[in-house]
C-alpha atoms as a PDB file:
ATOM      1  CA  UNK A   1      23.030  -8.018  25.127  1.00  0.00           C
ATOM      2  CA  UNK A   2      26.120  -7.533  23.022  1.00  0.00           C
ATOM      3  CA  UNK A   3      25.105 -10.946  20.619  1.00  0.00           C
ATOM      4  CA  UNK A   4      21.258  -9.837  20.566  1.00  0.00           C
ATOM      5  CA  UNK A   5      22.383  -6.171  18.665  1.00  0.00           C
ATOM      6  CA  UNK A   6      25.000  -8.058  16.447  1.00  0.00           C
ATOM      7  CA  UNK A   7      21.871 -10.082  15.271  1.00  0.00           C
ATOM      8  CA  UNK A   8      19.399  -7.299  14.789  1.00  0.00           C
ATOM      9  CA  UNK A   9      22.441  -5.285  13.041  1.00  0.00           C
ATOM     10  CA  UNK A  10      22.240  -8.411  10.797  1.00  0.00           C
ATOM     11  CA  UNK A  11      19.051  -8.993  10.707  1.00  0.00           C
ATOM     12  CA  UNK A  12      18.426  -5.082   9.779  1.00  0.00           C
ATOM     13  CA  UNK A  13      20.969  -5.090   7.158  1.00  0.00           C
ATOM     14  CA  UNK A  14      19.690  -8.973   5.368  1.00  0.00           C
ATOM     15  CA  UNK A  15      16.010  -6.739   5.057  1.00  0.00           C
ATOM     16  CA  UNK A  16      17.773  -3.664   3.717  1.00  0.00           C
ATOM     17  CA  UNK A  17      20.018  -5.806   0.619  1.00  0.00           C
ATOM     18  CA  UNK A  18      16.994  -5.657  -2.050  1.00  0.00           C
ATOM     19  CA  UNK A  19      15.630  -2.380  -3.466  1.00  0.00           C
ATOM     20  CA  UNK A  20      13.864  -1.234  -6.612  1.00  0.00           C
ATOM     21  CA  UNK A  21      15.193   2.101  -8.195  1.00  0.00           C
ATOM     22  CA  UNK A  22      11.242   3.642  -8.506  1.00  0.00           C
ATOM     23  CA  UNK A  23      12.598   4.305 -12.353  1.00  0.00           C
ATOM     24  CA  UNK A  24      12.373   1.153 -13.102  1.00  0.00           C
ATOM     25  CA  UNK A  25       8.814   0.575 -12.010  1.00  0.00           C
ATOM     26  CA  UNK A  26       8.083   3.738 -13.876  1.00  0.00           C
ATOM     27  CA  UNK A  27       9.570   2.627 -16.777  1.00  0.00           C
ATOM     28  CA  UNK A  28       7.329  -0.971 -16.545  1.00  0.00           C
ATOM     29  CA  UNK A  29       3.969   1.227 -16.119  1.00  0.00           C
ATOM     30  CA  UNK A  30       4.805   2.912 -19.337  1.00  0.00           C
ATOM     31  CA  UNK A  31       5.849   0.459 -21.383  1.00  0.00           C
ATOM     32  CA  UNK A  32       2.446  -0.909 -20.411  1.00  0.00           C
ATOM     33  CA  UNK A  33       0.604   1.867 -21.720  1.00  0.00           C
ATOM     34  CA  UNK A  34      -0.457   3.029 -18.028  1.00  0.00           C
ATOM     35  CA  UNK A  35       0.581   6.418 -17.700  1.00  0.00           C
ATOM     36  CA  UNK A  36      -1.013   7.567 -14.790  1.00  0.00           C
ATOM     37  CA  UNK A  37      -0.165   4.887 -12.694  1.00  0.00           C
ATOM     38  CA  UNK A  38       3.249   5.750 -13.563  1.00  0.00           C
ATOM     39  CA  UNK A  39       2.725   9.376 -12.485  1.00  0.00           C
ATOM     40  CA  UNK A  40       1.509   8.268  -9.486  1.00  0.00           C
ATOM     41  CA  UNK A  41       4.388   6.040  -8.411  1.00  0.00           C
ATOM     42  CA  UNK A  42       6.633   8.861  -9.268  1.00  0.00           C
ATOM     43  CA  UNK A  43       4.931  11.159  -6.880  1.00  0.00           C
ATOM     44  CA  UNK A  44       4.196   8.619  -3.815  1.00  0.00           C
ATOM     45  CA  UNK A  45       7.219   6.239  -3.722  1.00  0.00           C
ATOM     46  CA  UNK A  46      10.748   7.230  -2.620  1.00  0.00           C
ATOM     47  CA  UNK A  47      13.574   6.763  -5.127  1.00  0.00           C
ATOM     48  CA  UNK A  48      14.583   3.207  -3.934  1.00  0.00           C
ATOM     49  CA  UNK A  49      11.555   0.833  -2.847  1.00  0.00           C
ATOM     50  CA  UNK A  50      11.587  -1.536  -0.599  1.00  0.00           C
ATOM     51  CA  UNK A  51       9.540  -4.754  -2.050  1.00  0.00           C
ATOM     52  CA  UNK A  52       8.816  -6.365   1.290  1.00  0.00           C
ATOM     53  CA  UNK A  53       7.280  -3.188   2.410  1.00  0.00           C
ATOM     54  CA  UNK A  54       4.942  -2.364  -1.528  1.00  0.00           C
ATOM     55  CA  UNK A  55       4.726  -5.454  -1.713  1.00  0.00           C
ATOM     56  CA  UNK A  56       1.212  -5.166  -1.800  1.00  0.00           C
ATOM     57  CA  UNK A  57       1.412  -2.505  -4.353  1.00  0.00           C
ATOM     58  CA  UNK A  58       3.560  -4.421  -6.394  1.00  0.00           C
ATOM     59  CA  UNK A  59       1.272  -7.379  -6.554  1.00  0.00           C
ATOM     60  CA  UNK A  60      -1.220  -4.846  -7.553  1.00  0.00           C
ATOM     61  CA  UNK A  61       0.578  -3.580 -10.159  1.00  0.00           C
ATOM     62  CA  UNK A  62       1.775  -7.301 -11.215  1.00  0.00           C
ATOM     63  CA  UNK A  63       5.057  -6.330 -11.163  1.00  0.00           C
ATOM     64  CA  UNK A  64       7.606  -8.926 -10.082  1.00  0.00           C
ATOM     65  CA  UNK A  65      10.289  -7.038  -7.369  1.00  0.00           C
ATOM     66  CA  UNK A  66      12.600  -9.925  -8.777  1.00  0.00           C
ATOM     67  CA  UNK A  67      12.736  -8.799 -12.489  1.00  0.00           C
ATOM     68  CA  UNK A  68      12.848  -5.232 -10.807  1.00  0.00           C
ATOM     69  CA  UNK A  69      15.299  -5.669  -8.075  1.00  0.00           C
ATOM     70  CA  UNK A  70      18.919  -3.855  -8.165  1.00  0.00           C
ATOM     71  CA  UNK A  71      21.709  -6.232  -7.051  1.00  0.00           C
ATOM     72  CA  UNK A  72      22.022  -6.661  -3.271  1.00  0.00           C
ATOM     73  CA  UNK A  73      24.275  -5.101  -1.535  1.00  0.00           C
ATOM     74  CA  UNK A  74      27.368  -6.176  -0.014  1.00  0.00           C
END
């Protein structure tokens, strides 16, 4: 039981590494020209964005989590 929560702890914390500061995705809506979609992501996302979980949102947005990514953690 012990080994099978070390895994999930590391499992857990491997999914939790890359986020996206919502700024950033802001800041590539605008630079596009598409300021409501921008308004929109700053209203419905949280501050840090987790790519596998928008990653359909992303996609829709073309946005790239890789070229928006902050360093992993730790």
């Amino acid at each position: 039981m012990i080994a099978v929560r070390a895994h999930d702890r590391t499992a857990n914390q491997g999914e939790h590494q890359m986020r996206i500061a919502r700024n950033r995705i802001v800041s590539a809506l605008r630079d596009r020209g598409q300021q409501a979609r921008a308004d929109w992501v700053e209203r419905e996302l949280p501050e840090r964005v987790d790519p596998a979980k928008h990653s359909g949102l992303l996609a829709t947005l073309h946005l790239d989590p890789a070229d928006l990514a902050d360093a992993p953690s730790p």
